[in-house]
PDB file of N, CA and C in Angstrom:
ATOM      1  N   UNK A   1       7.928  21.569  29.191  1.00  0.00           N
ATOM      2  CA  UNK A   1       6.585  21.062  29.273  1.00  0.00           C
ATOM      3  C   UNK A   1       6.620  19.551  28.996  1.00  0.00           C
ATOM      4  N   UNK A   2       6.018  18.689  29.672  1.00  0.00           N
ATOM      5  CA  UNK A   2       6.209  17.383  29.569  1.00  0.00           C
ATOM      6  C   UNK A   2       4.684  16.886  29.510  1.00  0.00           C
ATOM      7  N   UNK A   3       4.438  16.396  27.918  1.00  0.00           N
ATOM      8  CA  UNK A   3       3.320  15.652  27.320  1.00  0.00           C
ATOM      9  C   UNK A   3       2.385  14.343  28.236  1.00  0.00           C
ATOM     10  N   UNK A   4       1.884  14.318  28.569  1.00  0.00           N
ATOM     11  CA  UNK A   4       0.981  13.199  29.434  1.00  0.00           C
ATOM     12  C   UNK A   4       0.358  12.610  28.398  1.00  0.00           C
ATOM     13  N   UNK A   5       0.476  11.315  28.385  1.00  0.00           N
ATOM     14  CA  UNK A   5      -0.461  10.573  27.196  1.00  0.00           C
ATOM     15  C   UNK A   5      -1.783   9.993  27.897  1.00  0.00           C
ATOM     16  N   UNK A   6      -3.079  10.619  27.536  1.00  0.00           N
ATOM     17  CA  UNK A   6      -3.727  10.122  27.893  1.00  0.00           C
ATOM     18  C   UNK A   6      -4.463   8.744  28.222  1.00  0.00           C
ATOM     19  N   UNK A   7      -5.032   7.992  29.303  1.00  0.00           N
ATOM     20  CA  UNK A   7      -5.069   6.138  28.720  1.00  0.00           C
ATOM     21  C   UNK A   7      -4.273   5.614  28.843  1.00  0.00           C
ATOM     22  N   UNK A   8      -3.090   5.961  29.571  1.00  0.00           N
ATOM     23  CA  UNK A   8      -1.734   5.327  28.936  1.00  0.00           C
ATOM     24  C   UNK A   8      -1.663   3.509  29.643  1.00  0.00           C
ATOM     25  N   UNK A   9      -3.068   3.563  30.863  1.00  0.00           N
ATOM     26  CA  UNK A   9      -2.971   2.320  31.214  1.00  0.00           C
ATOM     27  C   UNK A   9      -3.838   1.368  30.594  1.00  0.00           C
ATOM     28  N   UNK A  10      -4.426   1.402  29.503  1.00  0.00           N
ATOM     29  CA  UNK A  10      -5.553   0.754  28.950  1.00  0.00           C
ATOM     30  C   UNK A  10      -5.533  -0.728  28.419  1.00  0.00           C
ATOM     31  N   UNK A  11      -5.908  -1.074  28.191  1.00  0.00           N
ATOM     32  CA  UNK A  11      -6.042  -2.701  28.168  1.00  0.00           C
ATOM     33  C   UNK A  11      -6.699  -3.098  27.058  1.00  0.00           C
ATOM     34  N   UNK A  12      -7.611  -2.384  26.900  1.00  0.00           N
ATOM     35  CA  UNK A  12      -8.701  -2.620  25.476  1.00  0.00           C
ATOM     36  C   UNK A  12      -8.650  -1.043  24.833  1.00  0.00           C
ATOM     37  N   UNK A  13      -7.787  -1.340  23.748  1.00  0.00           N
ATOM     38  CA  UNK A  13      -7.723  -0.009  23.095  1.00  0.00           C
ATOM     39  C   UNK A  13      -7.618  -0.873  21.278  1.00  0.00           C
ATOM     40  N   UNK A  14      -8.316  -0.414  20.415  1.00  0.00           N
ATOM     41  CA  UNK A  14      -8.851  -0.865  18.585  1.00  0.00           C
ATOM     42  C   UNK A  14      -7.556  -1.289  18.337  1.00  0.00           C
ATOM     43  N   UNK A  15      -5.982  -0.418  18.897  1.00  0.00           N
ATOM     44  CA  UNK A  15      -4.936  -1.374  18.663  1.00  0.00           C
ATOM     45  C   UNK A  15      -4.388  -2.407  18.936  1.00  0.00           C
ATOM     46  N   UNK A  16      -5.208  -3.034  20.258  1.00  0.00           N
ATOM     47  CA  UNK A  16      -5.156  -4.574  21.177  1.00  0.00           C
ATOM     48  C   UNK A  16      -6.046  -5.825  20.395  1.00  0.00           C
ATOM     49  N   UNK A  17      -6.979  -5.267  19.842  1.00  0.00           N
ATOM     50  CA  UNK A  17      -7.671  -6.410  18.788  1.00  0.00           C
ATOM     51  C   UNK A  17      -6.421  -7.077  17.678  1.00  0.00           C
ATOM     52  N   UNK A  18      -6.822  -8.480  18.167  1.00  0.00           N
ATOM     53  CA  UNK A  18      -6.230  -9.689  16.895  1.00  0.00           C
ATOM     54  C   UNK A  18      -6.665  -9.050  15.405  1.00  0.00           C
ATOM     55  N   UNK A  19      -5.889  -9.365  14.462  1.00  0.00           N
ATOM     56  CA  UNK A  19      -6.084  -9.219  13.110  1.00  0.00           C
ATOM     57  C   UNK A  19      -5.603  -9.860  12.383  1.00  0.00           C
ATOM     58  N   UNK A  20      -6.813 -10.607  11.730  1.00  0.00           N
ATOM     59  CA  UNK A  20      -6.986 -11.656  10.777  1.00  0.00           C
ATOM     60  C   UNK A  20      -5.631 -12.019   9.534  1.00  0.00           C
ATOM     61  N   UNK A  21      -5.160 -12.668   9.810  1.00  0.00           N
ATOM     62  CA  UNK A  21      -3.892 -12.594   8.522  1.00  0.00           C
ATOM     63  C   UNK A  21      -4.355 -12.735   7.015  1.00  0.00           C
ATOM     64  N   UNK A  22      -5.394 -13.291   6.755  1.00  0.00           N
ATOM     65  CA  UNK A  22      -5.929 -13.503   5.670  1.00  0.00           C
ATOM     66  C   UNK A  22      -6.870 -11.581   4.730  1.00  0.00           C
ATOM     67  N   UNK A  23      -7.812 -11.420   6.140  1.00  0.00           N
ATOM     68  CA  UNK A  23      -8.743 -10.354   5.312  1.00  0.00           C
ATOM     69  C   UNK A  23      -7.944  -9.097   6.771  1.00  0.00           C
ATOM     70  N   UNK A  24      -7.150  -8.932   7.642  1.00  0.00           N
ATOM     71  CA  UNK A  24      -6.997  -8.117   8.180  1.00  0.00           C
ATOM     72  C   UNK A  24      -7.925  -7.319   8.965  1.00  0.00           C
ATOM     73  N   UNK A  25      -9.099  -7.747   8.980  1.00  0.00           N
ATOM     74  CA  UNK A  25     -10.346  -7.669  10.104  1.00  0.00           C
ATOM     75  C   UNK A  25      -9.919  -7.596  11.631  1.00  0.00           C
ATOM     76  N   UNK A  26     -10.432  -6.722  12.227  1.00  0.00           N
ATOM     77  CA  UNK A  26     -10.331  -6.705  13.797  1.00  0.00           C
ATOM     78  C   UNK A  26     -10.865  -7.976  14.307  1.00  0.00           C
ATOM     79  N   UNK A  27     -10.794  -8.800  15.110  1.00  0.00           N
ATOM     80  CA  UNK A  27     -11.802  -9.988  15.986  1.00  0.00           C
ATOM     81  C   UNK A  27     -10.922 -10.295  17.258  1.00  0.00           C
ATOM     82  N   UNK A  28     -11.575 -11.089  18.057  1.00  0.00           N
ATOM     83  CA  UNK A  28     -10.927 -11.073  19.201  1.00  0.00           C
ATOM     84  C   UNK A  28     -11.088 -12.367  19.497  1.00  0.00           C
ATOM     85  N   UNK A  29     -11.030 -13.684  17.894  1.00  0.00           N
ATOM     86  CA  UNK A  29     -10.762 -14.966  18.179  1.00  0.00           C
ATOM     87  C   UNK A  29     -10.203 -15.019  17.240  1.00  0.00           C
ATOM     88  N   UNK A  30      -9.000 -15.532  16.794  1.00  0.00           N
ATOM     89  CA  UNK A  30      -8.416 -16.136  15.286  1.00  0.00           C
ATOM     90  C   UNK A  30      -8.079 -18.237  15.977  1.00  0.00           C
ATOM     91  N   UNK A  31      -8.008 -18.646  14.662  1.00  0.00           N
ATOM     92  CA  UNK A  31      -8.020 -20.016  14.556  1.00  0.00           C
ATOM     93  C   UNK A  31      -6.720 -19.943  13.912  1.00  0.00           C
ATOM     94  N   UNK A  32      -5.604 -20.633  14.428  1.00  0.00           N
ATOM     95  CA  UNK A  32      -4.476 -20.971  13.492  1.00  0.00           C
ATOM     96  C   UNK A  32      -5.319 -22.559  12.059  1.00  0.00           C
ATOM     97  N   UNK A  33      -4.183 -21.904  11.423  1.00  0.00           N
ATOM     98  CA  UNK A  33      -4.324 -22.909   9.741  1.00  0.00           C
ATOM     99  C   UNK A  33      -3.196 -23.563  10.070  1.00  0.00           C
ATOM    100  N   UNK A  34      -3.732 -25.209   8.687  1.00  0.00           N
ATOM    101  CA  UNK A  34      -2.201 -25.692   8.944  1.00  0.00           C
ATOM    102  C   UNK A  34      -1.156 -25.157   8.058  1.00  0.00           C
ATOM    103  N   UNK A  35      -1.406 -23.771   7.500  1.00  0.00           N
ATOM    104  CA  UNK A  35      -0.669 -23.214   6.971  1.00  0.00           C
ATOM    105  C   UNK A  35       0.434 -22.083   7.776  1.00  0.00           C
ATOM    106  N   UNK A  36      -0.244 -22.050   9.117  1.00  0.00           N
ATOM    107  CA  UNK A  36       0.252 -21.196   9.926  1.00  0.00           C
ATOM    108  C   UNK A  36      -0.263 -19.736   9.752  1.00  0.00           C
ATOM    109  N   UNK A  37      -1.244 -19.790   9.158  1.00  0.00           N
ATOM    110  CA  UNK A  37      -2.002 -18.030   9.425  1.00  0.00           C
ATOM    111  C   UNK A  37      -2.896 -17.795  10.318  1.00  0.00           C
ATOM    112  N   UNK A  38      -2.963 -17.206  11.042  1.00  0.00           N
ATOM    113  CA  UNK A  38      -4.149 -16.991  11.947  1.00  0.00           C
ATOM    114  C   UNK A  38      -5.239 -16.207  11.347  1.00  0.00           C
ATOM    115  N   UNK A  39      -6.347 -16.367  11.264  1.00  0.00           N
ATOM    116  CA  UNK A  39      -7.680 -16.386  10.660  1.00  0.00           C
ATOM    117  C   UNK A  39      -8.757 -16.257  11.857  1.00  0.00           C
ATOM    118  N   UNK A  40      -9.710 -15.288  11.393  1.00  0.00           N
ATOM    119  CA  UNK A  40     -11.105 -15.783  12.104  1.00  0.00           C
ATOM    120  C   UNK A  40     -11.431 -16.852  11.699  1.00  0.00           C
ATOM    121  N   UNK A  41     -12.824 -17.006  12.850  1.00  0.00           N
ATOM    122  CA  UNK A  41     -13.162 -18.386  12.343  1.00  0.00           C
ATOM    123  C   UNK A  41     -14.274 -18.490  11.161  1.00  0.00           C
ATOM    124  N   UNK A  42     -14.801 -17.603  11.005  1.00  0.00           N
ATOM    125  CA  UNK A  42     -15.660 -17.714   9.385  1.00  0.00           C
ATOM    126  C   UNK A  42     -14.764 -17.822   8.364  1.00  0.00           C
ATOM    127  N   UNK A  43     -13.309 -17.281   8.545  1.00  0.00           N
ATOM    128  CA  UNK A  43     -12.880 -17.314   7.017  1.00  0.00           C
ATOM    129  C   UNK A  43     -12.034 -18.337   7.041  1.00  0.00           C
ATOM    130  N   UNK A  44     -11.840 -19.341   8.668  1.00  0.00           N
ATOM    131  CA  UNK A  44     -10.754 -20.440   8.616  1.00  0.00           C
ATOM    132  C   UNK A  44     -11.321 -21.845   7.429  1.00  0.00           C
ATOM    133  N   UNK A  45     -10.241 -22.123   6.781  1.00  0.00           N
ATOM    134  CA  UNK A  45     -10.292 -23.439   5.686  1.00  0.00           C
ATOM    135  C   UNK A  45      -9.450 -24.070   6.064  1.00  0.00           C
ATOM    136  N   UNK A  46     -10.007 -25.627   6.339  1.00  0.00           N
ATOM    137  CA  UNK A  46      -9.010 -26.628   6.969  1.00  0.00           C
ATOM    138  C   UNK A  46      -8.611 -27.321   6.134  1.00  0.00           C
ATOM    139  N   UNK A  47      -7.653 -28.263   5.949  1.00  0.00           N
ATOM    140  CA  UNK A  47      -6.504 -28.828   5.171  1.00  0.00           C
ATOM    141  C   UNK A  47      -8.128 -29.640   3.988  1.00  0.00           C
ATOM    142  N   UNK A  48      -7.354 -29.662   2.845  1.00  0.00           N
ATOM    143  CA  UNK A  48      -8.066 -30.642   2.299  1.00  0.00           C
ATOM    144  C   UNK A  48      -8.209 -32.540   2.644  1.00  0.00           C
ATOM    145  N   UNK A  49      -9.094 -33.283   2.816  1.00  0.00           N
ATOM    146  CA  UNK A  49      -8.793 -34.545   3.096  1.00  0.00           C
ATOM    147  C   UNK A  49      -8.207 -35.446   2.222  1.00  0.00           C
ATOM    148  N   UNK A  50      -8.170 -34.994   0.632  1.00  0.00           N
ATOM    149  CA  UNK A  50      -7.169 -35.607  -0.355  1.00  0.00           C
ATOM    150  C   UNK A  50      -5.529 -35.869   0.123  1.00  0.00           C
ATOM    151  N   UNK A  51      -5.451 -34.221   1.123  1.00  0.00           N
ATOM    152  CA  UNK A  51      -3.629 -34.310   1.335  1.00  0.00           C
ATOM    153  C   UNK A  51      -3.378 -35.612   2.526  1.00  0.00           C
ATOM    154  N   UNK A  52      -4.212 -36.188   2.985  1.00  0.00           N
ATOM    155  CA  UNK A  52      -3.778 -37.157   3.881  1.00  0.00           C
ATOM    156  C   UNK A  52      -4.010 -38.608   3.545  1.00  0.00           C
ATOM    157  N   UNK A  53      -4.662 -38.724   2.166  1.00  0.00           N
ATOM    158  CA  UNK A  53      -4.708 -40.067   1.557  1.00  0.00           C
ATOM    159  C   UNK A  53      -3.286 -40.840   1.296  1.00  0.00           C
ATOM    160  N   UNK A  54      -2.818 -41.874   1.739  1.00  0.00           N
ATOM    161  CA  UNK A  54      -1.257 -42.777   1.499  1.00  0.00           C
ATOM    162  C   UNK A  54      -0.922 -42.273  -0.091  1.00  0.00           C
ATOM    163  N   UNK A  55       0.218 -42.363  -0.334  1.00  0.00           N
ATOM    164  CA  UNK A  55       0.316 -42.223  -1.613  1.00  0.00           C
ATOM    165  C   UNK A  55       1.101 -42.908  -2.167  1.00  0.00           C
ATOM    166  N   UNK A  56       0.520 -44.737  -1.953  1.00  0.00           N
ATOM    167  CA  UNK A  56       1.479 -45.785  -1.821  1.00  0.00           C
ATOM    168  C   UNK A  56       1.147 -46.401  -3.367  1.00  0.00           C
ATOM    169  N   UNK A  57       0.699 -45.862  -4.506  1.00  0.00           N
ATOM    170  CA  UNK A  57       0.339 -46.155  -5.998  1.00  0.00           C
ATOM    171  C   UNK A  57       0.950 -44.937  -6.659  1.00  0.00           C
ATOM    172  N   UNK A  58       1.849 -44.192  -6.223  1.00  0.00           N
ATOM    173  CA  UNK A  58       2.629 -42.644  -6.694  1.00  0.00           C
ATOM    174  C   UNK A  58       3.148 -43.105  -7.853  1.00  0.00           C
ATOM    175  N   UNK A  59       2.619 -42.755  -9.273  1.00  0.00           N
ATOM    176  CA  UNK A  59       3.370 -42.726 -10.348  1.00  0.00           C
ATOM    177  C   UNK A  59       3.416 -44.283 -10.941  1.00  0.00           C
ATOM    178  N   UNK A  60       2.483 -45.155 -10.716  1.00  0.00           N
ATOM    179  CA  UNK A  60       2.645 -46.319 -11.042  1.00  0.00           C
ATOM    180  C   UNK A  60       1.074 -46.128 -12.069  1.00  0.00           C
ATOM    181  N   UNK A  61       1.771 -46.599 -13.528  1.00  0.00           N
ATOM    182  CA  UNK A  61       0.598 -46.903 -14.205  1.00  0.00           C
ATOM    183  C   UNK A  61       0.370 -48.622 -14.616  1.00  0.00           C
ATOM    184  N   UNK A  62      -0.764 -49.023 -14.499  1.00  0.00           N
ATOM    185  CA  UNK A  62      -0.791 -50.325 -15.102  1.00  0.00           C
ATOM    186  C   UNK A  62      -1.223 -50.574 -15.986  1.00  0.00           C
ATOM    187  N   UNK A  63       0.043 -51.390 -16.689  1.00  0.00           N
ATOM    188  CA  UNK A  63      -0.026 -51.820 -18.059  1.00  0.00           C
ATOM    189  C   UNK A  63      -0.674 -52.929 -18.788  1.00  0.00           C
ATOM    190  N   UNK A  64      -1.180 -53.216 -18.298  1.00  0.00           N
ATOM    191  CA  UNK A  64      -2.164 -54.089 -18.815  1.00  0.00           C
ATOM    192  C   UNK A  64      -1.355 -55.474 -19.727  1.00  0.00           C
ATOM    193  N   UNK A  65      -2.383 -56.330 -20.598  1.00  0.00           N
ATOM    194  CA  UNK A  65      -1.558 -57.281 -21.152  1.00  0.00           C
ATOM    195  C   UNK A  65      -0.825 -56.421 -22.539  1.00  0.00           C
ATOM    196  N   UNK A  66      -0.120 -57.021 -22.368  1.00  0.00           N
ATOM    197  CA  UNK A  66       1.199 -56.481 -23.387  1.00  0.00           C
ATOM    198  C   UNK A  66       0.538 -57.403 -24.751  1.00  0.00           C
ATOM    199  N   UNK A  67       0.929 -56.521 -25.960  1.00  0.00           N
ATOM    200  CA  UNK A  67       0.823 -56.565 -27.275  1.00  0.00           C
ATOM    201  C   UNK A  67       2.217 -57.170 -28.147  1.00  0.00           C
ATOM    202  N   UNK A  68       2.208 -58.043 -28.358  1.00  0.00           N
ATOM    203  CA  UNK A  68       3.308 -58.773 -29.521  1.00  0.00           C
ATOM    204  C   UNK A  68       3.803 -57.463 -30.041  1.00  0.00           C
ATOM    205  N   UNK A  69       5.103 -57.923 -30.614  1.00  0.00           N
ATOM    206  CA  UNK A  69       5.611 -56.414 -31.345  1.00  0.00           C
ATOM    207  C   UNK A  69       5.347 -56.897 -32.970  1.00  0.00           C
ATOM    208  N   UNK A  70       5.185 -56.218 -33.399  1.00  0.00           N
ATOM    209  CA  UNK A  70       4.765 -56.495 -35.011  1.00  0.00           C
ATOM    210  C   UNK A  70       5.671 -56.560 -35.827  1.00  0.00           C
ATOM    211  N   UNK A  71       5.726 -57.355 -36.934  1.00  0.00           N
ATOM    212  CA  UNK A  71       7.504 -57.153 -37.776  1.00  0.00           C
ATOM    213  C   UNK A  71       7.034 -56.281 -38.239  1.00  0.00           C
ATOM    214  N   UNK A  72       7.833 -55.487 -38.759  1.00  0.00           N
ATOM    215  CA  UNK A  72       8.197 -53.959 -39.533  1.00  0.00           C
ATOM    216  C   UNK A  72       7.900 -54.446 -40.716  1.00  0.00           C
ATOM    217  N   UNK A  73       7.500 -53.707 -41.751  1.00  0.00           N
ATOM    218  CA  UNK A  73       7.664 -53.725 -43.014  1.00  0.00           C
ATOM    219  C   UNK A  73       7.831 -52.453 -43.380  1.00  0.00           C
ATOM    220  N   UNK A  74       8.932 -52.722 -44.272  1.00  0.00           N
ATOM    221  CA  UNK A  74       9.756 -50.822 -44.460  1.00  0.00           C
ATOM    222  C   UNK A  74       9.338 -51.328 -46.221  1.00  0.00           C
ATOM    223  N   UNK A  75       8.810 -49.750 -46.951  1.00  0.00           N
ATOM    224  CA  UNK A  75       8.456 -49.547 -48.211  1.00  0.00           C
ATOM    225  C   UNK A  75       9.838 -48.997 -49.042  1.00  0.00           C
ATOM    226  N   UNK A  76      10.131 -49.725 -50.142  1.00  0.00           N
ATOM    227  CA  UNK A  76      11.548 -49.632 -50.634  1.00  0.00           C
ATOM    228  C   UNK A  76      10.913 -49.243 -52.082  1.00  0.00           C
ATOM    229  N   UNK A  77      11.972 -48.375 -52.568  1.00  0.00           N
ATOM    230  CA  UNK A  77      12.066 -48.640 -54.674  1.00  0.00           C
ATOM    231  C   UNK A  77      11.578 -49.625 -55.136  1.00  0.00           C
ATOM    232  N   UNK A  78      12.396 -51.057 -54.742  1.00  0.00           N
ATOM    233  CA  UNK A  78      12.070 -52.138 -55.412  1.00  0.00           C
ATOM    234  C   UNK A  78      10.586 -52.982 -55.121  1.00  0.00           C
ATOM    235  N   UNK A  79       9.898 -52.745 -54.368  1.00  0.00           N
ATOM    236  CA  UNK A  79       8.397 -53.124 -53.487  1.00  0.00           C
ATOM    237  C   UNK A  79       7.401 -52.152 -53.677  1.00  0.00           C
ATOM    238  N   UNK A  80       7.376 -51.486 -54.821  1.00  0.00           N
ATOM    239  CA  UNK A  80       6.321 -50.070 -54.479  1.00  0.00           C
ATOM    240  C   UNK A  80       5.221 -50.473 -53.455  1.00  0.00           C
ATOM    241  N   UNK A  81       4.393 -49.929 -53.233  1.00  0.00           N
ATOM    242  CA  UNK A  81       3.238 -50.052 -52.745  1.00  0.00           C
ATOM    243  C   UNK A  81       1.865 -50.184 -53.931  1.00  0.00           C
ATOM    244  N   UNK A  82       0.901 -50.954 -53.509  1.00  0.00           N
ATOM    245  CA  UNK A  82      -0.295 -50.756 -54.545  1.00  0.00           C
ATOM    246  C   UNK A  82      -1.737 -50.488 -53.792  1.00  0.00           C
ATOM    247  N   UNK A  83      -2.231 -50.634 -54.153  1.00  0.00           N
ATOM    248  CA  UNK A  83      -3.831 -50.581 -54.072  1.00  0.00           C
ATOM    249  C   UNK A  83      -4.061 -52.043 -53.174  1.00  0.00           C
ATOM    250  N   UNK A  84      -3.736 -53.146 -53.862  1.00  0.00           N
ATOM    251  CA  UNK A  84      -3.765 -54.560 -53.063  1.00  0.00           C
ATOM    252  C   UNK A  84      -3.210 -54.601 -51.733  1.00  0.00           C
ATOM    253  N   UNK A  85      -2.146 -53.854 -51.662  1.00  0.00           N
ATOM    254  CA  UNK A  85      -1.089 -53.931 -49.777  1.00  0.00           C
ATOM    255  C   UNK A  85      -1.766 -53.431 -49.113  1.00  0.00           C
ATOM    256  N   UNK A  86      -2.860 -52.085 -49.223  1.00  0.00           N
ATOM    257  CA  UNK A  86      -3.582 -51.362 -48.381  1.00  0.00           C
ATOM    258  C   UNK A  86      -4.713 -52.287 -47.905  1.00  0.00           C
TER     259      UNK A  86
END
């Protein structure tokens, strides 16, 4: 006995619908990301515009005017400290 599959020429069958990489929804438009997922288009999110700002100040802080270095004064046995040094 040899099985006949019914339909077998069909064209539009629920398993021919696109599906969303993100929510896995049936649709029959997806939008590629620049992430490379294909998405409908209600749930497509496009690149942020921060990621294409130069990033020609990377890691540079400015230091402003510089501060004299202060002499040290180290507290010894012989120098106690008092009430007056504070």
């Amino acid at each position: 006995m040899v099985a006949v599959v019914a339909n077998a020429n069909a064209t539009s069958a629920p398993s021919n619908y696109l599906h969303c990489d993100r929510t896995n929804f049936r649709g029959d438009e997806l939008k590629a990301e620049w992430t490379g997922a294909m998405v409908l288009p209600e749930f497509f999110e496009g690149r942020h515009p921060q990621e294409y700002v130069a990033n020609a100040r990377q890691n540079q802080v400015d230091k402003g005017a510089q501060n004299p270095e202060d002499n040290n004064v180290f507290i010894d046995n012989d120098n106690p400290v008092s009430a007056d040094d504070l």
